[in-house]
Protein backbone atom coordinates (compact mmCIF):
# COMPACT_ATOMS: atom_id res chain seq x y z
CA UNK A 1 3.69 2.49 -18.99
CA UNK A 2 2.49 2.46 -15.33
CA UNK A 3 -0.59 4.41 -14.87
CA UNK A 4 -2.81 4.74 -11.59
CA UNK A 5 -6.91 5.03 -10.59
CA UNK A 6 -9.03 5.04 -7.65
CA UNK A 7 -9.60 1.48 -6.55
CA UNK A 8 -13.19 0.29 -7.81
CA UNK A 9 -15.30 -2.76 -6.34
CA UNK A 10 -14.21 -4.36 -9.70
CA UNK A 11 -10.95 -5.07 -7.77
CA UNK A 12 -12.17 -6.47 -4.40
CA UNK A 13 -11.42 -10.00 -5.68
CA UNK A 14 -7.87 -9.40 -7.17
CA UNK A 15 -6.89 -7.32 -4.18
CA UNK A 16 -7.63 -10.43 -1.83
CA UNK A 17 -6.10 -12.72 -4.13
CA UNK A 18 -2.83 -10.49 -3.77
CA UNK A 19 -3.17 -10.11 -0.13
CA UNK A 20 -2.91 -14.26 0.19
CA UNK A 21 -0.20 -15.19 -1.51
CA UNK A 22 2.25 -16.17 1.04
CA UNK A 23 5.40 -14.21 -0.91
CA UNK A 24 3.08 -11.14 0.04
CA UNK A 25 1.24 -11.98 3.41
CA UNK A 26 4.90 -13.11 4.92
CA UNK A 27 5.95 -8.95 4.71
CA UNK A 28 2.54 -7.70 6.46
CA UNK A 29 2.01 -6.15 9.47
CA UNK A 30 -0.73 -8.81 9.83
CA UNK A 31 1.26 -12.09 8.40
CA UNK A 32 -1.27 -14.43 7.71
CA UNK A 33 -4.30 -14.65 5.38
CA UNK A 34 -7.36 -13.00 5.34
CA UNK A 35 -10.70 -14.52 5.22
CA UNK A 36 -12.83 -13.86 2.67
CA UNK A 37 -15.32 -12.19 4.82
CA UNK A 38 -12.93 -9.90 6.80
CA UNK A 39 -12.17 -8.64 3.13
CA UNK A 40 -14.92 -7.55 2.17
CA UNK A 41 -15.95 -6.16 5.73
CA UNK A 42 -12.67 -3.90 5.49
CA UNK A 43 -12.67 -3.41 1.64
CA UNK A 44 -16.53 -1.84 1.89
CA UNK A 45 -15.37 0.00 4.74
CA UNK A 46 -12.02 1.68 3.08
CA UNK A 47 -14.08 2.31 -0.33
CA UNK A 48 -16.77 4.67 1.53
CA UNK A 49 -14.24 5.85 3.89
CA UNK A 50 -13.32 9.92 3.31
CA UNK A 51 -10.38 8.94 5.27
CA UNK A 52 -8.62 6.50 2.86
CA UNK A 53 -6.90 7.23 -0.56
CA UNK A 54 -6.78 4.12 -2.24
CA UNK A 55 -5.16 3.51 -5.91
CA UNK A 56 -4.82 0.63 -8.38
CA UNK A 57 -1.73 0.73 -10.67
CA UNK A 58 -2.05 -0.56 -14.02
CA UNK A 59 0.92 -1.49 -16.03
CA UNK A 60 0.56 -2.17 -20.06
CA UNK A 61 -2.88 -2.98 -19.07
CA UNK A 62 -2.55 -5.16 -16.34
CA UNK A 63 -3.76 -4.64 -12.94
CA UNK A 64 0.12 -4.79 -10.59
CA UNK A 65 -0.62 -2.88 -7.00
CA UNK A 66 -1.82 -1.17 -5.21
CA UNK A 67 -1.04 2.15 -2.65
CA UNK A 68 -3.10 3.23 -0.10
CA UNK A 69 -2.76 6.20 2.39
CA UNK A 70 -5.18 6.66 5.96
CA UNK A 71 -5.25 9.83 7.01
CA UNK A 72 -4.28 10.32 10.18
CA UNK A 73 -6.16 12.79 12.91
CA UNK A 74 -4.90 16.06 11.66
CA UNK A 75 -5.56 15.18 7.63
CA UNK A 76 -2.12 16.50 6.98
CA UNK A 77 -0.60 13.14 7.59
CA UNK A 78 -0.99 9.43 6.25
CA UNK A 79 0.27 6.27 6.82
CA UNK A 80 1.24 4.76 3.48
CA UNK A 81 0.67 1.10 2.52
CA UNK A 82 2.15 -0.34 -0.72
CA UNK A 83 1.58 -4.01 -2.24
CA UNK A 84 2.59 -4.85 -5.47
CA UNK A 85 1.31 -8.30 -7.21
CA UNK A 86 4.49 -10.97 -7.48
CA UNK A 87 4.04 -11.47 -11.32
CA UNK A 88 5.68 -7.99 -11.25
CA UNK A 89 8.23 -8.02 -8.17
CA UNK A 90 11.76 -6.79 -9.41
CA UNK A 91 10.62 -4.71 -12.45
CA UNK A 92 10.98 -1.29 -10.72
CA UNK A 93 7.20 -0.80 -11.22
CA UNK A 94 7.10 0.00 -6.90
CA UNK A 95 9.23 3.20 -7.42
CA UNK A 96 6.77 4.48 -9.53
CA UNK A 97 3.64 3.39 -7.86
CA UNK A 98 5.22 5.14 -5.12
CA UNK A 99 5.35 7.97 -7.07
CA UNK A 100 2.40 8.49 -9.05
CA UNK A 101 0.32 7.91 -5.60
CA UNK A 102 2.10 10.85 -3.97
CA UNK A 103 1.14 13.12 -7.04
CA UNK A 104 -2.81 11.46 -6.91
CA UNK A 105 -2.38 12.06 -3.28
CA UNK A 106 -1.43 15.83 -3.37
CA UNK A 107 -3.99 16.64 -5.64
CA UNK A 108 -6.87 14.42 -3.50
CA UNK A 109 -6.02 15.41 -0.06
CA UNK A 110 -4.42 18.36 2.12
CA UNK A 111 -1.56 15.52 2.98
CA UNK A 112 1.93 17.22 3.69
CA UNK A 113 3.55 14.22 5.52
CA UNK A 114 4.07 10.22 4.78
CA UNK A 115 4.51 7.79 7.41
CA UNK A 116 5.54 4.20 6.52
CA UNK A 117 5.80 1.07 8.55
CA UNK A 118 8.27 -1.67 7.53
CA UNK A 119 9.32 -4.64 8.66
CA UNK A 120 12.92 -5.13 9.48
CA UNK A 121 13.07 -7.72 6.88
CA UNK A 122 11.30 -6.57 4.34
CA UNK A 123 14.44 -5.55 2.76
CA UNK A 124 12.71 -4.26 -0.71
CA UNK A 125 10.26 -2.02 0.73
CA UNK A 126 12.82 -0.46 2.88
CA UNK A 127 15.12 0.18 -0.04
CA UNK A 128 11.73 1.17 -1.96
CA UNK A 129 10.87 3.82 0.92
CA UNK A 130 14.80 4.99 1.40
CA UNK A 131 14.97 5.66 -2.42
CA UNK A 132 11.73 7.62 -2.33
CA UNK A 133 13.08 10.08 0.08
CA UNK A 134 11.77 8.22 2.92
CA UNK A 135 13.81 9.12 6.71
CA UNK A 136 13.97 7.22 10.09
CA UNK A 137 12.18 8.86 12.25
CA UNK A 138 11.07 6.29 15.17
CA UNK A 139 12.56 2.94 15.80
CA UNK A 140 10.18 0.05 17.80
CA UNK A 141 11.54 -2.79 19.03
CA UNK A 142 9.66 -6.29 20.33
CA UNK A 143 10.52 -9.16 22.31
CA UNK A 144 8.56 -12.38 22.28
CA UNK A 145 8.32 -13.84 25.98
């Protein structure tokens, strides 16, 4: 059973540890690892932050994700991030992480709307956003020079 809580400073380290792995790091905005010290700079700053919903999700025990949602500037929007641990990749746990954020999230906040950013080819989380309802909206494009 996949249950979820507020993140605690109990989970700075595992969150970090996560984060690194290069399975995880190679989908991220940001693809490459985080110092130790940038961590825990921006994980002090997101767990006093009014601004950020952040959630652990806990499956038969075990810590396996987390979601997060930043409120945008009207607090009726956030921008979603999702990371679940590799040990439990492919397990359908991401679905439901999904889901039992957006309930946390409707009781925590005034949030009506969910933006998501995704990688081209991060295949899983675009299936994973796509399944949970999830709609293009916006395409970017980049060129390297």
């Amino acid at each position: 059973m996949l249950e979820i809580r507020k993140v605690l400073e109990e989970d700075k380290e595992i969150i970090i540890e996560w984060r690194n792995d290069p399975r995880v790091y190679k989908y991220a905005l940001n693809p490459n690892p985080v110092s130790v010290e940038n961590h825990e700079k921006w994980f002090g700053k997101v767990l006093s932050s009014n601004t950020c919903f952040f959630y652990m999700g806990i499956y038969d025990g075990k810590k396996c994700g987390t979601v997060r949602y930043d409120l945008l500037d009207n607090n009726h929007e956030a921008e979603v991030s999702i990371s679940l641990a590799p040990d439990f990749w492919g397990k359908g746990l991401a679905f439901l992480l999904m889901n039992l954020g957006e309930a946390k999230l409707k009781l925590d906040s005034q949030v009506k709307v969910i933006h998501a950013t995704v990688l081209n080819e991060n295949t899983a989380s675009m299936s994973l956003f796509v399944k949970s309802d999830f709609h293009p909206y916006l395409t970017k494009l980049k060129k390297e020079i």
